[in-house]
C-alpha atoms as a PDB file:
ATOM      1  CA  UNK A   1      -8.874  19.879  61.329  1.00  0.00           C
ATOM      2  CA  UNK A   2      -5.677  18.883  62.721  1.00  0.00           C
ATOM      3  CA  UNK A   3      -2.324  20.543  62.125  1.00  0.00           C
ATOM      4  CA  UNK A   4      -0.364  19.338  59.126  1.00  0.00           C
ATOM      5  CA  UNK A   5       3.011  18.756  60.160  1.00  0.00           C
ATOM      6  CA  UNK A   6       5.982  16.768  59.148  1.00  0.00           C
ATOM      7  CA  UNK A   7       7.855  15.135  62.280  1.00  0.00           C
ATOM      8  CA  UNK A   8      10.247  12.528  61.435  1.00  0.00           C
ATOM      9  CA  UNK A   9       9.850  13.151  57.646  1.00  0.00           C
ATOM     10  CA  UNK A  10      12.460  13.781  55.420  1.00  0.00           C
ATOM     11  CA  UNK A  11      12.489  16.239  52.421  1.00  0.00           C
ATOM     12  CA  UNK A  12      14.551  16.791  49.185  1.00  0.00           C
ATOM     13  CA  UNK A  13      13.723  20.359  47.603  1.00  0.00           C
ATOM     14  CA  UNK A  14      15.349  20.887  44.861  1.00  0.00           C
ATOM     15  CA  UNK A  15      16.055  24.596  43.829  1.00  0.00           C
ATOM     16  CA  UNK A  16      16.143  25.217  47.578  1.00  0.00           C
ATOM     17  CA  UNK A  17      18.441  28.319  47.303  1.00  0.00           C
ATOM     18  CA  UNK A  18      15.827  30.747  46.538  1.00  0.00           C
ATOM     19  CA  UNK A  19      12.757  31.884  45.172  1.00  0.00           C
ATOM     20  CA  UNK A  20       9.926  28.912  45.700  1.00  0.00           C
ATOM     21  CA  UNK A  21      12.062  26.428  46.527  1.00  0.00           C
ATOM     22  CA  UNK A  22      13.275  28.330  49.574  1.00  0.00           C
ATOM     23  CA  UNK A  23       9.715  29.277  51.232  1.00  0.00           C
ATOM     24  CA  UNK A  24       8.950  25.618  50.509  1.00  0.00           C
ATOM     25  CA  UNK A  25      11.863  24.419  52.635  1.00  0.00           C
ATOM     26  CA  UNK A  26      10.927  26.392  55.183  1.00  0.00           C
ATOM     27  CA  UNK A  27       7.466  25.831  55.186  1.00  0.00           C
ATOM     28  CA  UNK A  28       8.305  22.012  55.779  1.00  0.00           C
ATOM     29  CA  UNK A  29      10.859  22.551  58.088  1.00  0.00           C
ATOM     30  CA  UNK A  30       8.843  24.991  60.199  1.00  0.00           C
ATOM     31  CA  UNK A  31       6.243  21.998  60.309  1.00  0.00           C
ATOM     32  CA  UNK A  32       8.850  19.226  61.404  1.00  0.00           C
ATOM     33  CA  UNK A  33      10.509  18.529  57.860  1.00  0.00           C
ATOM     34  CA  UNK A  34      13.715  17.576  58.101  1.00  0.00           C
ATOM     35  CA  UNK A  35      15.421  19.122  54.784  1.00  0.00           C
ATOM     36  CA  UNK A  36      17.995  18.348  51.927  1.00  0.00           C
ATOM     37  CA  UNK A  37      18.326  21.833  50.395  1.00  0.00           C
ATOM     38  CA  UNK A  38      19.490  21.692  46.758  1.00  0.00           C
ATOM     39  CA  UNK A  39      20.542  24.022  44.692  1.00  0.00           C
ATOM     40  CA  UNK A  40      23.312  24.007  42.325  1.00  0.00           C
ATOM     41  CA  UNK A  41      23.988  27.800  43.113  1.00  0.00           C
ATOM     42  CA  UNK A  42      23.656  29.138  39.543  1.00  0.00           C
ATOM     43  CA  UNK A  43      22.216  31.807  36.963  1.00  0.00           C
ATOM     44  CA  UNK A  44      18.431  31.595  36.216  1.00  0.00           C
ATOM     45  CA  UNK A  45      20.127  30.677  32.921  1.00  0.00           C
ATOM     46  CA  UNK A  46      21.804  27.934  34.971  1.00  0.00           C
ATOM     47  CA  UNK A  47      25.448  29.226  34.583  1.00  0.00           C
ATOM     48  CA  UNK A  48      27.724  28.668  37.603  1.00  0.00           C
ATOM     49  CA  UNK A  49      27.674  26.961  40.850  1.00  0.00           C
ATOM     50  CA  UNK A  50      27.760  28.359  44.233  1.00  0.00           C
ATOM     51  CA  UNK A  51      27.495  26.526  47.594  1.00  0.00           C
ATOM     52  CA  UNK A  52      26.129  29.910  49.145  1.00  0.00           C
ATOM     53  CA  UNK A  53      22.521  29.774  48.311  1.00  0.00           C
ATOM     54  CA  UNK A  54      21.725  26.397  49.525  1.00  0.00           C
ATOM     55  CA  UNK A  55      24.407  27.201  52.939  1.00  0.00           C
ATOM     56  CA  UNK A  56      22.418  30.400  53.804  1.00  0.00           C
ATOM     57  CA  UNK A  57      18.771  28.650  53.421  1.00  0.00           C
ATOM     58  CA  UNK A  58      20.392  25.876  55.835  1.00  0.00           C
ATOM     59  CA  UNK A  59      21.241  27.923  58.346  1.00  0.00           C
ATOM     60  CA  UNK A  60      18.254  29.880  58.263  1.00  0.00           C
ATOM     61  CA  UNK A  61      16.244  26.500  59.098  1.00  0.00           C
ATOM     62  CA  UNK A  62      18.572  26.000  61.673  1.00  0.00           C
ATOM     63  CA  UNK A  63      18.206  29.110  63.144  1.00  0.00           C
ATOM     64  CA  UNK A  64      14.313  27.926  63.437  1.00  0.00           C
ATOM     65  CA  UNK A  65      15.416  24.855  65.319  1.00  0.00           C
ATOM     66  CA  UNK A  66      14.926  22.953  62.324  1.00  0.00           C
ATOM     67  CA  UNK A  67      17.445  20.311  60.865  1.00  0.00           C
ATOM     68  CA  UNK A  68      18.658  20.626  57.305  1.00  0.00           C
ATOM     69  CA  UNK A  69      21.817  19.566  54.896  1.00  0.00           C
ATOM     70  CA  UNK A  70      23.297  21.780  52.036  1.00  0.00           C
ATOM     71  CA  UNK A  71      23.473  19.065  48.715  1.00  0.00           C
ATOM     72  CA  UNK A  72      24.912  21.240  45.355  1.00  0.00           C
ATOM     73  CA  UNK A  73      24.978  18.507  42.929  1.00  0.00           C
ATOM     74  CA  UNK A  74      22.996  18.953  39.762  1.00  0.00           C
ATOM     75  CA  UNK A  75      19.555  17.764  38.853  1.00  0.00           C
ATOM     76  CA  UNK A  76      20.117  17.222  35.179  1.00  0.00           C
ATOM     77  CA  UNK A  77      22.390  13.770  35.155  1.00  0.00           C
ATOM     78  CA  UNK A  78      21.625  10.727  36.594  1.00  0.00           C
ATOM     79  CA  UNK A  79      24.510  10.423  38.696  1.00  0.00           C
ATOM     80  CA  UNK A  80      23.468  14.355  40.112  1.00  0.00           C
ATOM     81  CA  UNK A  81      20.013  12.545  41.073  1.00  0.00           C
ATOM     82  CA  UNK A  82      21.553   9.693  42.889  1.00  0.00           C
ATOM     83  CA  UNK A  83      23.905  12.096  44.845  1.00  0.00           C
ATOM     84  CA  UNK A  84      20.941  14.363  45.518  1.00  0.00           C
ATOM     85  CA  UNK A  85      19.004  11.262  46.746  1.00  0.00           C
ATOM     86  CA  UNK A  86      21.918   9.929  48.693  1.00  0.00           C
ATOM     87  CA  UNK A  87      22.743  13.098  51.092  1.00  0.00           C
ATOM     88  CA  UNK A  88      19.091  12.829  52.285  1.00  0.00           C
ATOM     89  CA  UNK A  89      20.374   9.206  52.913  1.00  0.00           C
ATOM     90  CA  UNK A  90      23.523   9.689  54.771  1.00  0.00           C
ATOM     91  CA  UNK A  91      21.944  12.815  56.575  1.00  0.00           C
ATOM     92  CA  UNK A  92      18.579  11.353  57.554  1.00  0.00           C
ATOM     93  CA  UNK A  93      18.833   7.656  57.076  1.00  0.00           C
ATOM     94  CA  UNK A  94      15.483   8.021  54.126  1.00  0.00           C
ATOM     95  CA  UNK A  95      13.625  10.094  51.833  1.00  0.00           C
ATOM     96  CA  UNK A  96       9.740  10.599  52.536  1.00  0.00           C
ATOM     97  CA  UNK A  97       9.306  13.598  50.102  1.00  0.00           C
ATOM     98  CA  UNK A  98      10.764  14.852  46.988  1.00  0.00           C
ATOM     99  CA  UNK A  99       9.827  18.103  45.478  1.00  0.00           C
ATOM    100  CA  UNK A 100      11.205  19.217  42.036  1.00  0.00           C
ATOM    101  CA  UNK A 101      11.522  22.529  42.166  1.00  0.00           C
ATOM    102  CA  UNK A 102      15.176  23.127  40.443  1.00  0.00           C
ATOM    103  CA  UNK A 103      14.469  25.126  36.756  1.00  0.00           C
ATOM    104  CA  UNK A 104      16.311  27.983  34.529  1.00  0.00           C
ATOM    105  CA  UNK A 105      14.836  30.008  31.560  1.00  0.00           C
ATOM    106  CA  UNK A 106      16.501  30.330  28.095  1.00  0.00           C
ATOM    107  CA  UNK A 107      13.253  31.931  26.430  1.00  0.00           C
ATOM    108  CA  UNK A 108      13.017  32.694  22.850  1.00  0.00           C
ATOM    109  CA  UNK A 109      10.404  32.707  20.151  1.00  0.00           C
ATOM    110  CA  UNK A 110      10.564  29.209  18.800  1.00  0.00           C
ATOM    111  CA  UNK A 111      11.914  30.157  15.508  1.00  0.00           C
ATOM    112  CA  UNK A 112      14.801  31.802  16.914  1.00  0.00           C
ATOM    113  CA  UNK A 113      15.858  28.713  19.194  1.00  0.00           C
ATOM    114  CA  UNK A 114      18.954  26.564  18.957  1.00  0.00           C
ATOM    115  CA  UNK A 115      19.685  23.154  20.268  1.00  0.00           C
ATOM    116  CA  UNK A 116      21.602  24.382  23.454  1.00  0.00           C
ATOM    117  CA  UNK A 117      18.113  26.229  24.694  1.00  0.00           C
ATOM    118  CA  UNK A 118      16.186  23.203  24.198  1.00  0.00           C
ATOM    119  CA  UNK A 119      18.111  20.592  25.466  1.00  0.00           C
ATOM    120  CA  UNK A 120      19.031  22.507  28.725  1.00  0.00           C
ATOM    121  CA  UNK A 121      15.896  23.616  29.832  1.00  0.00           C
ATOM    122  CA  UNK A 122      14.138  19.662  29.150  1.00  0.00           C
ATOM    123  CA  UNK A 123      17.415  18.661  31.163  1.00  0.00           C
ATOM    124  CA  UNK A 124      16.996  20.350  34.247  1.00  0.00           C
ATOM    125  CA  UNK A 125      13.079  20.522  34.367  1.00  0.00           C
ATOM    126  CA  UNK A 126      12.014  17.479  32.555  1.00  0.00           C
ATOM    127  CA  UNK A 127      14.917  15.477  33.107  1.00  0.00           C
ATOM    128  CA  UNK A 128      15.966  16.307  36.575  1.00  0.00           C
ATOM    129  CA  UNK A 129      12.979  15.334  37.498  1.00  0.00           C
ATOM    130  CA  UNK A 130      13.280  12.121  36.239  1.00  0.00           C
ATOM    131  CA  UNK A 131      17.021  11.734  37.696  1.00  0.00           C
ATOM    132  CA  UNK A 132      15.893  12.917  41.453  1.00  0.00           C
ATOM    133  CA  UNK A 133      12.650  11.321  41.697  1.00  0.00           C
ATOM    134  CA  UNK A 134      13.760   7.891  40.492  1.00  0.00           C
ATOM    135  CA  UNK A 135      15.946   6.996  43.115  1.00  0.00           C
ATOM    136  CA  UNK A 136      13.830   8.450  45.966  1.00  0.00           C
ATOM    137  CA  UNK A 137      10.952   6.512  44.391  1.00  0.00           C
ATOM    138  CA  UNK A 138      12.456   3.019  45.058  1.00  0.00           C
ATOM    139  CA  UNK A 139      13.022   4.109  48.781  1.00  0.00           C
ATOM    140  CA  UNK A 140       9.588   4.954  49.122  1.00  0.00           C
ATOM    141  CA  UNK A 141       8.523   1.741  47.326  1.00  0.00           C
ATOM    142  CA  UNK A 142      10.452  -0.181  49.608  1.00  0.00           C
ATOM    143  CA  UNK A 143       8.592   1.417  52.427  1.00  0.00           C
ATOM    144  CA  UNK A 144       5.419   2.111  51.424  1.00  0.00           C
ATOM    145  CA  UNK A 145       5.125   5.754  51.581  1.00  0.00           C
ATOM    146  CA  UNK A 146       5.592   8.712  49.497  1.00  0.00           C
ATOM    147  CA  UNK A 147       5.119  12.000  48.128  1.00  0.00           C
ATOM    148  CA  UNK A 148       6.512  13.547  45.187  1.00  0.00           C
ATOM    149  CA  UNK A 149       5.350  17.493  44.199  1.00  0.00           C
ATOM    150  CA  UNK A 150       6.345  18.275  40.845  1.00  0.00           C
ATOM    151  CA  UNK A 151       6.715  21.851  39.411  1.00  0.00           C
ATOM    152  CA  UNK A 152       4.506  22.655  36.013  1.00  0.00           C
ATOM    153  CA  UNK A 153       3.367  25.715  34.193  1.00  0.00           C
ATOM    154  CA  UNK A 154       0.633  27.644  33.177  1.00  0.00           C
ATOM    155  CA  UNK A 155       3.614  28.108  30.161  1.00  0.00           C
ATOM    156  CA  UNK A 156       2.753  24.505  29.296  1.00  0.00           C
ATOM    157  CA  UNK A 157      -0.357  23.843  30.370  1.00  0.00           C
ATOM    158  CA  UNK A 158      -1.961  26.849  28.798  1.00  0.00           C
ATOM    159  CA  UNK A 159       0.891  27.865  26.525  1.00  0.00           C
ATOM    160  CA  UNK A 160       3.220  31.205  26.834  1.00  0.00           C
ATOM    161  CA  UNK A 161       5.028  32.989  23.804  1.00  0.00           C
ATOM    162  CA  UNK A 162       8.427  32.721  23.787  1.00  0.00           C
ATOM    163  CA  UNK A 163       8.312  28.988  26.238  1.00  0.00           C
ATOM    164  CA  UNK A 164       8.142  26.406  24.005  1.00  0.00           C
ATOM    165  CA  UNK A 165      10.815  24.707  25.431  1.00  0.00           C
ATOM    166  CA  UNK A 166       9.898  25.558  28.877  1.00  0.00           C
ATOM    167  CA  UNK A 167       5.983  24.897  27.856  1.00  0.00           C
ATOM    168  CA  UNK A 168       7.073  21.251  26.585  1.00  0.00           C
ATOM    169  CA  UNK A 169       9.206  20.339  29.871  1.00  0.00           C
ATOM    170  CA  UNK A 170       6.122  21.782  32.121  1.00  0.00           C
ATOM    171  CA  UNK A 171       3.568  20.042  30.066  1.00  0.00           C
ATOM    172  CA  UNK A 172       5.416  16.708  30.231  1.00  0.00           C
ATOM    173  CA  UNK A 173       5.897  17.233  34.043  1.00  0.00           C
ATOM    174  CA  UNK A 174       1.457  16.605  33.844  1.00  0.00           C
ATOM    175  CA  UNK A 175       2.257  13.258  32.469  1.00  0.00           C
ATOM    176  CA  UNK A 176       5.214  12.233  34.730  1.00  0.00           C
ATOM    177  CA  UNK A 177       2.953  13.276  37.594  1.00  0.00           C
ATOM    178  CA  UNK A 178      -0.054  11.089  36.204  1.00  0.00           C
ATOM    179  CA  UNK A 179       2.151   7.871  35.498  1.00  0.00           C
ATOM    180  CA  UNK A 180       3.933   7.875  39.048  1.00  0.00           C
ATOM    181  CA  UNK A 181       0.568   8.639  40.578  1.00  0.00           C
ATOM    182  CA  UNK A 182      -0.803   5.276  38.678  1.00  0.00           C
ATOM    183  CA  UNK A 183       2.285   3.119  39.279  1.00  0.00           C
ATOM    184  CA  UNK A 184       2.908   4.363  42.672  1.00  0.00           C
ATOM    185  CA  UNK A 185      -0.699   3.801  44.203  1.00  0.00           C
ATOM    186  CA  UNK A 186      -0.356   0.223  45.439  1.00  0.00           C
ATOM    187  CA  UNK A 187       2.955   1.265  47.136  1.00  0.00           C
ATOM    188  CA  UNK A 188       1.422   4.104  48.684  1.00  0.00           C
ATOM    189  CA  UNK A 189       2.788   6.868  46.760  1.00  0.00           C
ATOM    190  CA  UNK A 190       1.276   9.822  45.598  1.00  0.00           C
ATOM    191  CA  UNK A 191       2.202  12.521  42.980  1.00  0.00           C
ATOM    192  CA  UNK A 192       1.043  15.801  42.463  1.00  0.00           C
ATOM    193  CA  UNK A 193       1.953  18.782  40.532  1.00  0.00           C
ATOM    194  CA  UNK A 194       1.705  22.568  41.094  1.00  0.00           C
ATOM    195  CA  UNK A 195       1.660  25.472  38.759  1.00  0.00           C
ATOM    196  CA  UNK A 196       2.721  28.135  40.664  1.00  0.00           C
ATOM    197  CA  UNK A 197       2.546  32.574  39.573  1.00  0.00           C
ATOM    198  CA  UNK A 198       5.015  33.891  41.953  1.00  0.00           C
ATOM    199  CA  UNK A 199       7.435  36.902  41.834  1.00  0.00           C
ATOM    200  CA  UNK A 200      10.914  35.245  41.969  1.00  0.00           C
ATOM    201  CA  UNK A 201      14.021  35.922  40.267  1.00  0.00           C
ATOM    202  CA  UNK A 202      12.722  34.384  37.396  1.00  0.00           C
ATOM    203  CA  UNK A 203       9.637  36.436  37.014  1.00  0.00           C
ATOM    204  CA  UNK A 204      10.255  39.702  38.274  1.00  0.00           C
ATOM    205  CA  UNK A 205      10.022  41.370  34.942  1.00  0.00           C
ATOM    206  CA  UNK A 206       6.523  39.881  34.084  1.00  0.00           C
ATOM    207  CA  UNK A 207       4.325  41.438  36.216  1.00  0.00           C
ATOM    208  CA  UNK A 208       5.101  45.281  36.961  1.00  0.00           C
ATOM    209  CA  UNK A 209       3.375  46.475  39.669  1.00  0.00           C
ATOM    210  CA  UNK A 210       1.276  43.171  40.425  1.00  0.00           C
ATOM    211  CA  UNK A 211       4.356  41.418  41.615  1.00  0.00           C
ATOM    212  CA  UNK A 212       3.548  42.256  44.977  1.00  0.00           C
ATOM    213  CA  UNK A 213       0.624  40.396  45.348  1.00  0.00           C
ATOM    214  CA  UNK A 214       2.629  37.142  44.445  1.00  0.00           C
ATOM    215  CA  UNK A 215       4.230  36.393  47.463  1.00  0.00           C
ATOM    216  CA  UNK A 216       6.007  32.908  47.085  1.00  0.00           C
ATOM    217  CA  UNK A 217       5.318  32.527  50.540  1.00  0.00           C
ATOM    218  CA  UNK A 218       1.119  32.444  48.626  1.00  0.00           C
ATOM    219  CA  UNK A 219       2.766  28.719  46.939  1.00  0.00           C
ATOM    220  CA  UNK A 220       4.188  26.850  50.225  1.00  0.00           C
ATOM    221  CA  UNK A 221       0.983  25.887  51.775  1.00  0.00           C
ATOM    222  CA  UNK A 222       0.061  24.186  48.965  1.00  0.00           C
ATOM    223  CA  UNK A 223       3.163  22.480  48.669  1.00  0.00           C
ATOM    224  CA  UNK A 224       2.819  21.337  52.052  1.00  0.00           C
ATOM    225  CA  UNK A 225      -0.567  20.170  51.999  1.00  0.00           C
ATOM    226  CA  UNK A 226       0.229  17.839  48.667  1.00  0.00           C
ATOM    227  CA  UNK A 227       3.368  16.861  50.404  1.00  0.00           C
ATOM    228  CA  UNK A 228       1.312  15.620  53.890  1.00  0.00           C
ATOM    229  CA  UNK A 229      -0.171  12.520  54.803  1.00  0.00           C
ATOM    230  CA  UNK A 230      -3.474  14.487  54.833  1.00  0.00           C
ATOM    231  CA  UNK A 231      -3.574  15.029  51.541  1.00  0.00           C
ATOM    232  CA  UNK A 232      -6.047  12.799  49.465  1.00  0.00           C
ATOM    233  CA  UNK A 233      -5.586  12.740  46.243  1.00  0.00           C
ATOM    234  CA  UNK A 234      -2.649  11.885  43.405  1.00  0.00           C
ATOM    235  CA  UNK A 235      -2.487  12.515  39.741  1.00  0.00           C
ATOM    236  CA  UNK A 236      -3.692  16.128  39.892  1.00  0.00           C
ATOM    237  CA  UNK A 237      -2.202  19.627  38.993  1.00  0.00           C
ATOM    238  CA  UNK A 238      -3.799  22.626  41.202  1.00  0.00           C
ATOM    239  CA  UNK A 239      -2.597  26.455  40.035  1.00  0.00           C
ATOM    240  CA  UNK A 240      -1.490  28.219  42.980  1.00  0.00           C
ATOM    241  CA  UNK A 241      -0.848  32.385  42.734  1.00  0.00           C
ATOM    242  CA  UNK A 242      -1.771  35.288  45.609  1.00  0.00           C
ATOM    243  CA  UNK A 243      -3.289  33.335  47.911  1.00  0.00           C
ATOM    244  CA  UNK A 244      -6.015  31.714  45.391  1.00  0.00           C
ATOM    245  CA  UNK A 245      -5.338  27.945  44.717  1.00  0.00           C
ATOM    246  CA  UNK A 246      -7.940  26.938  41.872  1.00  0.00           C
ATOM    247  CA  UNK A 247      -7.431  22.864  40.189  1.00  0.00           C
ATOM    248  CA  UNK A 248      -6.483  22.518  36.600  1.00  0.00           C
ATOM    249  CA  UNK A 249      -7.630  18.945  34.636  1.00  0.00           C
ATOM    250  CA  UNK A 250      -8.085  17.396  31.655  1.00  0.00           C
ATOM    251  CA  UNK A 251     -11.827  17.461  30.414  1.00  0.00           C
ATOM    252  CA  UNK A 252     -12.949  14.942  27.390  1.00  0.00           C
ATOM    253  CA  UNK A 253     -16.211  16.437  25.592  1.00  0.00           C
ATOM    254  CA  UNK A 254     -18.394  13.785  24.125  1.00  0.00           C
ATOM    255  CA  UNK A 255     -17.544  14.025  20.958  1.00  0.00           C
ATOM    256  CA  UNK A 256     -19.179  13.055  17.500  1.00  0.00           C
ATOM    257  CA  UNK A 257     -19.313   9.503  16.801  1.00  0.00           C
ATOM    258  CA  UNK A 258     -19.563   8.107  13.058  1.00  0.00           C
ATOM    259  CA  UNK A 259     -18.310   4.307  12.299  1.00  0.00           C
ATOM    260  CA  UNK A 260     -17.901   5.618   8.590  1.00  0.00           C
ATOM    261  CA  UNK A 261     -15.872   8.916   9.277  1.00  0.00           C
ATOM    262  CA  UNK A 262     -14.694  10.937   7.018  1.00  0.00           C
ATOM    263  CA  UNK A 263     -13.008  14.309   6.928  1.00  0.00           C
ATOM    264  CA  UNK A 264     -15.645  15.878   5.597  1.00  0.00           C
ATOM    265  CA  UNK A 265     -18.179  14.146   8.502  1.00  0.00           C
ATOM    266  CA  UNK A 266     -15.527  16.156  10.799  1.00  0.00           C
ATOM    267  CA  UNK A 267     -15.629  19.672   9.172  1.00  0.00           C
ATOM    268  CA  UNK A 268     -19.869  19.194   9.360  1.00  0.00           C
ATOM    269  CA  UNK A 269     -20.069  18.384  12.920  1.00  0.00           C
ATOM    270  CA  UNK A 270     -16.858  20.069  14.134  1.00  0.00           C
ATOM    271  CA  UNK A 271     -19.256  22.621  16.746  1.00  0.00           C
ATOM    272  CA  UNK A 272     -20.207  19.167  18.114  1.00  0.00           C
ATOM    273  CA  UNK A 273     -16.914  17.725  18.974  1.00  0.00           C
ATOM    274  CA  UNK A 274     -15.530  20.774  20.366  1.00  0.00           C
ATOM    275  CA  UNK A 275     -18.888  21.299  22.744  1.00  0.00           C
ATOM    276  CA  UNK A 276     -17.839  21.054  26.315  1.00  0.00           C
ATOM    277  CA  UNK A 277     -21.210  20.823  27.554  1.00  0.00           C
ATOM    278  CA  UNK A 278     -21.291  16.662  29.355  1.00  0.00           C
ATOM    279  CA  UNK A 279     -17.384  16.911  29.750  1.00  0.00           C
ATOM    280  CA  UNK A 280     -16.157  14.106  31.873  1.00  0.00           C
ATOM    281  CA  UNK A 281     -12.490  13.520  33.792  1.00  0.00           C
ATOM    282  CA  UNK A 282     -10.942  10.574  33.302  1.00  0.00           C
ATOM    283  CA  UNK A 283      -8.584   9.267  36.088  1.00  0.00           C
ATOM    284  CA  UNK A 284      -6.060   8.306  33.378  1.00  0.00           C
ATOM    285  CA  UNK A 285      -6.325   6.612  29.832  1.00  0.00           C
ATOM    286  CA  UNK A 286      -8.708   3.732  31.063  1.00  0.00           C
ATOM    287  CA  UNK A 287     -11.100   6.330  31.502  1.00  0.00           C
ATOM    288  CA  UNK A 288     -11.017   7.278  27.744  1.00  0.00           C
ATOM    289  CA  UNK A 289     -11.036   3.606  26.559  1.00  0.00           C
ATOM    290  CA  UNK A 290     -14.197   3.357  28.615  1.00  0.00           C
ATOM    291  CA  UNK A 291     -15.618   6.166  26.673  1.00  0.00           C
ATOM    292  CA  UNK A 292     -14.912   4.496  23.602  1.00  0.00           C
ATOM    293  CA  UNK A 293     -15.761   1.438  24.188  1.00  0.00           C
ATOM    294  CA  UNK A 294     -19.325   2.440  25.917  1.00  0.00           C
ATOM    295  CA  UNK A 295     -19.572   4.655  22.133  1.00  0.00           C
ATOM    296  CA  UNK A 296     -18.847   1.952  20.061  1.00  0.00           C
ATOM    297  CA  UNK A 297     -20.577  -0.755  21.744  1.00  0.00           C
ATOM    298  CA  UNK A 298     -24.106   1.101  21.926  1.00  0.00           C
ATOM    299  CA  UNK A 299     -23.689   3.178  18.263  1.00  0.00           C
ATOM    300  CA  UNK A 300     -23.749   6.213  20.365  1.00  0.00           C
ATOM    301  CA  UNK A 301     -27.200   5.459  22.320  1.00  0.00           C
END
């Protein structure tokens, strides 16, 4: 297979300053990326602002040989996203890859959580998102080429006490991915998500002694690989952690079907819906309708 590499590419990374976001911008740099490193320079809580973290990941891709910008604006307003967008513009001249990376952690137990927690963790995951993508994504419209990584959770695809915030940005970071891959397939855009388990300054209290084996460096390759012109597919979310990279989807069971449902009908044949075995995938919510239809049409048969 040949090498995947990135010459004459340009990358935003958002969250660039450290953890993931930093092995990712050097992956892609080491492999030809050219690199708008952002990071607003703040608390995992996203307090603050320091230019340092995104200046020191910079020079360390120019030390490589490697070209790169510093950009400090913030992911979670529009106008941040435009500005983000724009210094890969004035830099570079275009934008051939964004990867939203950029998140902070205000975890507590649902019951305990105020307005503040919930509304700045959707902002910077959910929302920045959004905000950076958007702009990118009419440059790569207008072109005819793109590829947008998006950063999701086992917190929200699985679930994680003490993330429902978090969980609920993740989770809607699945359907964000799964619209832009639809919409962005005749332009030739594709959109992907990971769900990374790497020991970072925002999990190094989770995993004691098993943080070792989480290199960040473990995530990169698969961030790269989504974010090449080799990579075939859109819409999907693949779990990446130590080295092991495994696919997460969305499975429909075939169900129970009864034109003259009632609850009761449900509570009888409950086992039934909830059987996995003759799952499909569906591509996106076509796929379901088809289902249906195909159900309703032949009574089941």
């Amino acid at each position: 297979m040949a090498d995947i590499g990135f010459d004459g590419k340009v990358a935003i990374i958002t969250g660039a300053g450290g953890g993931l976001g930093r092995q990712h911008a050097l992956e892609l740099a080491r492999r030809g990326a050219r690199i708008v490193v952002n990071d607003l320079g703040g608390s995992v809580h996203g307090e603050g602002g320091d230019v340092g973290p995104a200046q020191k990941v910079v020079q360390e891709i120019v030390d490589l040989g490697g070209e790169a910008v510093a950009d400090t604006n913030s992911v979670a307003t529009p106008e941040g996203g435009k500005a983000i967008v724009q210094s890969a513009v004035d830099a570079f001249g275009t934008v051939d890859i964004v990867v939203n990376n950029a998140g902070i952690l205000r975890d507590k137990s649902f019951h305990n959580l105020d307005q503040s927690m919930v509304e700045a963790v959707i902002q910077v995951h959910l929302l920045g998102a959004f905000y950076v993508t958007q702009p990118a994504y009419q440059i790569m419209r207008e072109k005819g080429y793109g590829r947008i990584v998006s950063t999701s959770s086992n917190s929200g695809i699985l679930g994680n006490f003490g993330q429902s915030n978090y969980g609920a940005a993740k989770m809607g970071l699945v359907g964000f991915t799964r619209v832009l891959a639809i919409e962005g397939r005749k332009n030739g855009i594709k959109a992907n998500a990971i769900a990374p388990v790497a020991l970072t300054r925002m999990t190094e209290e989770m995993f004691g002694a098993a943080g070792d084996a989480l290199d960040p460096k473990l995530v990169s390759p698969l961030v790269a690989y989504l974010a090449s012109e080799a990579c075939p597919v859109s819409g999907e979310v693949y779990s990446a952690a130590g080295g092991i990279i495994s696919r997460f989807f969305i499975g429909l069971t075939p169900g129970y079907y009864n034109p003259a449902l009632t609850a009761e009908d449900i509570a009888e044949h409950w086992d039934e819906i909830r059987d996995e075995s003759g799952y499909i995938v569906p591509e996106d919510s076509s796929g379901e309708i088809s289902k249906i239809v195909k159900t309703v049409l032949h009574k089941g048969d």
